[in-house]
C-alpha atoms as a PDB file:
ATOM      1  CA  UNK A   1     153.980 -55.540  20.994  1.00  0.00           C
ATOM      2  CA  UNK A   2     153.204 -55.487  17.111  1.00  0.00           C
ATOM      3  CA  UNK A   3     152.563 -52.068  15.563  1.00  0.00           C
ATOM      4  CA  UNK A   4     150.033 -51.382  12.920  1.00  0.00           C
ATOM      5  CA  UNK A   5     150.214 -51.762   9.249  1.00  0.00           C
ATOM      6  CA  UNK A   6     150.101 -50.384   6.081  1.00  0.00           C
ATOM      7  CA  UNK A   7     146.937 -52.312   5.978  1.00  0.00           C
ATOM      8  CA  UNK A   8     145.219 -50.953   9.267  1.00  0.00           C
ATOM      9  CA  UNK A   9     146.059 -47.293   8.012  1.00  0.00           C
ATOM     10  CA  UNK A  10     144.134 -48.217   4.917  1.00  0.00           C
ATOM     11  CA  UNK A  11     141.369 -49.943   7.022  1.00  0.00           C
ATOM     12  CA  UNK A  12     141.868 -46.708   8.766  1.00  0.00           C
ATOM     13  CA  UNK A  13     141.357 -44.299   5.824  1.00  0.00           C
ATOM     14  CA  UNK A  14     138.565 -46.805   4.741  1.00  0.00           C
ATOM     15  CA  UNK A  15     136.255 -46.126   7.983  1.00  0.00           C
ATOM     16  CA  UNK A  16     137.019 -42.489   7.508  1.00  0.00           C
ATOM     17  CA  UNK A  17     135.352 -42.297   3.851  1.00  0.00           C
ATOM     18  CA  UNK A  18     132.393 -44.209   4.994  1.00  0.00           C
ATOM     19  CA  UNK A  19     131.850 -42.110   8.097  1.00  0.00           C
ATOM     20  CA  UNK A  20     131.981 -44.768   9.844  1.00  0.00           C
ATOM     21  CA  UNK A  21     132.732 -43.330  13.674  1.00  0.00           C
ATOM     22  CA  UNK A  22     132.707 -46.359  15.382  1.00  0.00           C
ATOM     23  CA  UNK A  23     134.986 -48.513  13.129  1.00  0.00           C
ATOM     24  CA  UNK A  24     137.633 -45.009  13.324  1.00  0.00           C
ATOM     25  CA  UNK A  25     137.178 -44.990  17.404  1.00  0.00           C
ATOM     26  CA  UNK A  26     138.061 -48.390  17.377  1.00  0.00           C
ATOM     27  CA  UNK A  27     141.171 -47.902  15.565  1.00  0.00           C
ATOM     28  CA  UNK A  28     141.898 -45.323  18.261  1.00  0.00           C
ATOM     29  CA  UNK A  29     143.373 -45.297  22.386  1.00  0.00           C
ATOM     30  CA  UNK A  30     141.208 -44.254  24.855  1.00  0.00           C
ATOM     31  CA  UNK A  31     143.271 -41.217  25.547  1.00  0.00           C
ATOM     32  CA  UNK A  32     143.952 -40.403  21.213  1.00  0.00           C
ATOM     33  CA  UNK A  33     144.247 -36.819  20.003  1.00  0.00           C
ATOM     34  CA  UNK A  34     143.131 -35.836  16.974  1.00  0.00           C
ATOM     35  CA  UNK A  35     144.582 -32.493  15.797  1.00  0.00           C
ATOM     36  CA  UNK A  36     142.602 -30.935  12.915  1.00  0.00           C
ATOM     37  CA  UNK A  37     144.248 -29.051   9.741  1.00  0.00           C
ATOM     38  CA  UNK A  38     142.611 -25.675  11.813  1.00  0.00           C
ATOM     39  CA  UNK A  39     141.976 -24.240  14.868  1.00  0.00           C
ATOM     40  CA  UNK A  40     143.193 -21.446  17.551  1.00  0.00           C
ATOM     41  CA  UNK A  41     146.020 -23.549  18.498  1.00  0.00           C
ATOM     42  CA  UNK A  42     149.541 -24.487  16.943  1.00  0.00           C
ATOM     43  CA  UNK A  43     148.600 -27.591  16.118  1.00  0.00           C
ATOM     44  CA  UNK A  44     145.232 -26.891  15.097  1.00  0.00           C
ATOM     45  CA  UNK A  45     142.016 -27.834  17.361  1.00  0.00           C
ATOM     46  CA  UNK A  46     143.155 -30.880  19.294  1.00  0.00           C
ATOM     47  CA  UNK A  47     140.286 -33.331  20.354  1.00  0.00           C
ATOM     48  CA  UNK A  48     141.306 -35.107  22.886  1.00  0.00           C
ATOM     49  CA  UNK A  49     140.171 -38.704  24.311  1.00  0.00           C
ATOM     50  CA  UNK A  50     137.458 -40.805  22.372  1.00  0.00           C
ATOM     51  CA  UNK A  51     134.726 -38.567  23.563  1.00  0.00           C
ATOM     52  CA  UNK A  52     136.237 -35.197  21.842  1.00  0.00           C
ATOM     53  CA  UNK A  53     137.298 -36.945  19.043  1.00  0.00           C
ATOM     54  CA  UNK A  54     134.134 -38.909  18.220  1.00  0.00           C
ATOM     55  CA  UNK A  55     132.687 -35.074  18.188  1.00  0.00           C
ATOM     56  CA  UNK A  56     135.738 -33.360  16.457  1.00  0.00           C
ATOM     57  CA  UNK A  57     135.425 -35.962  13.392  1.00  0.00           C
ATOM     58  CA  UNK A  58     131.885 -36.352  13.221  1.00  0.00           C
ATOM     59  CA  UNK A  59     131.724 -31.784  13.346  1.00  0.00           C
ATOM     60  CA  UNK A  60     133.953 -32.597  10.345  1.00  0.00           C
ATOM     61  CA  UNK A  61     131.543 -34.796   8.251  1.00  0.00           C
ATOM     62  CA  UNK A  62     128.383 -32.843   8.950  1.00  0.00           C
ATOM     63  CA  UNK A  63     130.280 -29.381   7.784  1.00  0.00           C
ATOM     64  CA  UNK A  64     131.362 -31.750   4.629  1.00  0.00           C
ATOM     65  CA  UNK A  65     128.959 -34.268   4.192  1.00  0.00           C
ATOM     66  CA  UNK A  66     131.042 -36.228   0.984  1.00  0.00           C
ATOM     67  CA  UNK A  67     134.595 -35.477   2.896  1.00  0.00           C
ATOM     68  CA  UNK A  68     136.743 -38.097   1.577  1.00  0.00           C
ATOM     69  CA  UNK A  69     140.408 -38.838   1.540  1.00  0.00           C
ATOM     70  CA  UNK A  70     141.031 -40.241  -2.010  1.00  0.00           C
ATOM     71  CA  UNK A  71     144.706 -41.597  -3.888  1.00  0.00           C
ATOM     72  CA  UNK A  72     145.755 -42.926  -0.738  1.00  0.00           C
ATOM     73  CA  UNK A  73     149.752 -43.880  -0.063  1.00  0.00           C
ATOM     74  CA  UNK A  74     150.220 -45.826   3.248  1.00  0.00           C
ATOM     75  CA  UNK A  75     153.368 -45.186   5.077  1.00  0.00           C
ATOM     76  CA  UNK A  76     154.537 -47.493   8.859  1.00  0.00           C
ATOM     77  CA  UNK A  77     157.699 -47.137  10.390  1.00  0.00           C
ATOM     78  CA  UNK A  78     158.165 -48.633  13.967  1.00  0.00           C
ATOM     79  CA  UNK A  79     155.509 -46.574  16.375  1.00  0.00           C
ATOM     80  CA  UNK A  80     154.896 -43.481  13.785  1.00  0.00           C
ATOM     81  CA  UNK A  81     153.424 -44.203  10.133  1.00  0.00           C
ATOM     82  CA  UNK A  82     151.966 -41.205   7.862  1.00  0.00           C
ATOM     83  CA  UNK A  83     149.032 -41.096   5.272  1.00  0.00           C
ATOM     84  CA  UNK A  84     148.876 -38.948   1.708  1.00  0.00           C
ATOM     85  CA  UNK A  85     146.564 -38.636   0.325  1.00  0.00           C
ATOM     86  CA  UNK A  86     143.868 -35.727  -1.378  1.00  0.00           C
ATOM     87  CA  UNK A  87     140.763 -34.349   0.675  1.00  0.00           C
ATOM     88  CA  UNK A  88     137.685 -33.354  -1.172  1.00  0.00           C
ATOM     89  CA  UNK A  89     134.827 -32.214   0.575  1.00  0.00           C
ATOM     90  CA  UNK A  90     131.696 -29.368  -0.050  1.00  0.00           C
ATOM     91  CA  UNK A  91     131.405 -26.984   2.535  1.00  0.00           C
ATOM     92  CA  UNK A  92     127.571 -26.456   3.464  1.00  0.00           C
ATOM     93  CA  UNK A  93     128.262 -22.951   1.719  1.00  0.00           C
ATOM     94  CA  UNK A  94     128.851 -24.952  -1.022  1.00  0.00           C
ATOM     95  CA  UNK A  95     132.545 -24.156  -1.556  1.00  0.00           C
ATOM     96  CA  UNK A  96     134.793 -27.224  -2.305  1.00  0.00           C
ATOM     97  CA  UNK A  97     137.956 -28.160  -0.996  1.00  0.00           C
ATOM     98  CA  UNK A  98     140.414 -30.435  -3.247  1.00  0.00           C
ATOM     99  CA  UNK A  99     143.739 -30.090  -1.597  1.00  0.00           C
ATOM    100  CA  UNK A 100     146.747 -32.907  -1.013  1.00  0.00           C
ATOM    101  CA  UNK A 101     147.042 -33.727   2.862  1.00  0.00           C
ATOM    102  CA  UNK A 102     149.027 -35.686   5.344  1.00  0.00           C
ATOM    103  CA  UNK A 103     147.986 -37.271   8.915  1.00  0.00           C
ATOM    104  CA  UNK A 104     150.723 -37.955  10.796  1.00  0.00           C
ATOM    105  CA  UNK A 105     150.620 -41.092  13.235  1.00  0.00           C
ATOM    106  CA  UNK A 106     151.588 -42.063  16.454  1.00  0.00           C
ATOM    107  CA  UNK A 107     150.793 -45.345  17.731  1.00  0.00           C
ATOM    108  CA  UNK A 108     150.218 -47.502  20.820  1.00  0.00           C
ATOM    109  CA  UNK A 109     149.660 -50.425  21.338  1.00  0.00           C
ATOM    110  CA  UNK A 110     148.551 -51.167  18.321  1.00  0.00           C
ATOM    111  CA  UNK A 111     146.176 -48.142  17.739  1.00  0.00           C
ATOM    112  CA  UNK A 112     145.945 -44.998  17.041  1.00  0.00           C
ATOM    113  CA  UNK A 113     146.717 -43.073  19.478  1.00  0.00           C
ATOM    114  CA  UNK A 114     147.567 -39.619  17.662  1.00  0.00           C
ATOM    115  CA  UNK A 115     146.216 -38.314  14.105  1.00  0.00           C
ATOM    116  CA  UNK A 116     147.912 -34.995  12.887  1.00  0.00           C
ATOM    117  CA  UNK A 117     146.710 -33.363   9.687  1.00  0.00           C
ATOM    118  CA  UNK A 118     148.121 -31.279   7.958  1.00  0.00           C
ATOM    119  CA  UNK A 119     146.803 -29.966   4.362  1.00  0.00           C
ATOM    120  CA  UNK A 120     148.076 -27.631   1.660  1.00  0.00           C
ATOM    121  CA  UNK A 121     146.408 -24.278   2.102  1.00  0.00           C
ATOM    122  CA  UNK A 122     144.124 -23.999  -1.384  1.00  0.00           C
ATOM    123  CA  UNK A 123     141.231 -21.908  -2.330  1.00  0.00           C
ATOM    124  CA  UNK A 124     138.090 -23.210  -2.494  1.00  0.00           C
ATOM    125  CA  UNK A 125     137.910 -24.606  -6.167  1.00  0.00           C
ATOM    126  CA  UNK A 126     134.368 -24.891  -7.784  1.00  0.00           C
ATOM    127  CA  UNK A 127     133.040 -26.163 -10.653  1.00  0.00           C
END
């Protein structure tokens, strides 16, 4: 069983910044989680399965229309592998988040088949 690479987490990060959901789902198990940086729960809001997580990341993009994940580093070790990089999006309030952030991996099979972020708590920063 091969596991992914530091080239499919960039592929990865890739389909995120276009918004492209299908490309990201594809990436993904059936049965992925996606746990988001916030939520009522410890880890967040966890989206679970393609169908909750398909609506958990596309929630994401309309709150943030220009989300992106920029400066990148790519990390892949056996079945786990971890992401840093910087989120910037504009809230539809207009306040902007610029903040470093982490997703944590787990995979399966050679997907995805958990995505934990975590990202520094930062005012909004404007201008």
């Amino acid at each position: 069983m091969s596991h992914p690479t530091v080239a499919f987490l960039q592929a990865f990060s890739d389909a995120l910044n276009n918004h492209d959901i299908d490309a990201v789902m594809d990436m993904m198990t059936d049965d992925c989680v996606f746990n988001a940086v916030a939520g009522p729960e410890v880890q967040g809001k966890s989206f679970v399965g393609q169908t909750e997580v398909r609506q958990g990341l596309e929630a994401a993009w309309k709150n943030a229309p220009d989300a992106c994940w920029v400066d990148g580093v790519y990390h892949v070790v056996g079945d786990r592998g971890f992401t840093e990089s910087t989120y910037k999006g504009t809230a539809k309030d207009g306040a902007r988040t610029e903040a470093r952030m982490i997703d944590v991996f787990i995979f399966r099979n050679g997907k995805i088949a958990v995505k934990n972020a975590f990202r520094k708590n930062r005012p909004p920063v404007n201008g």
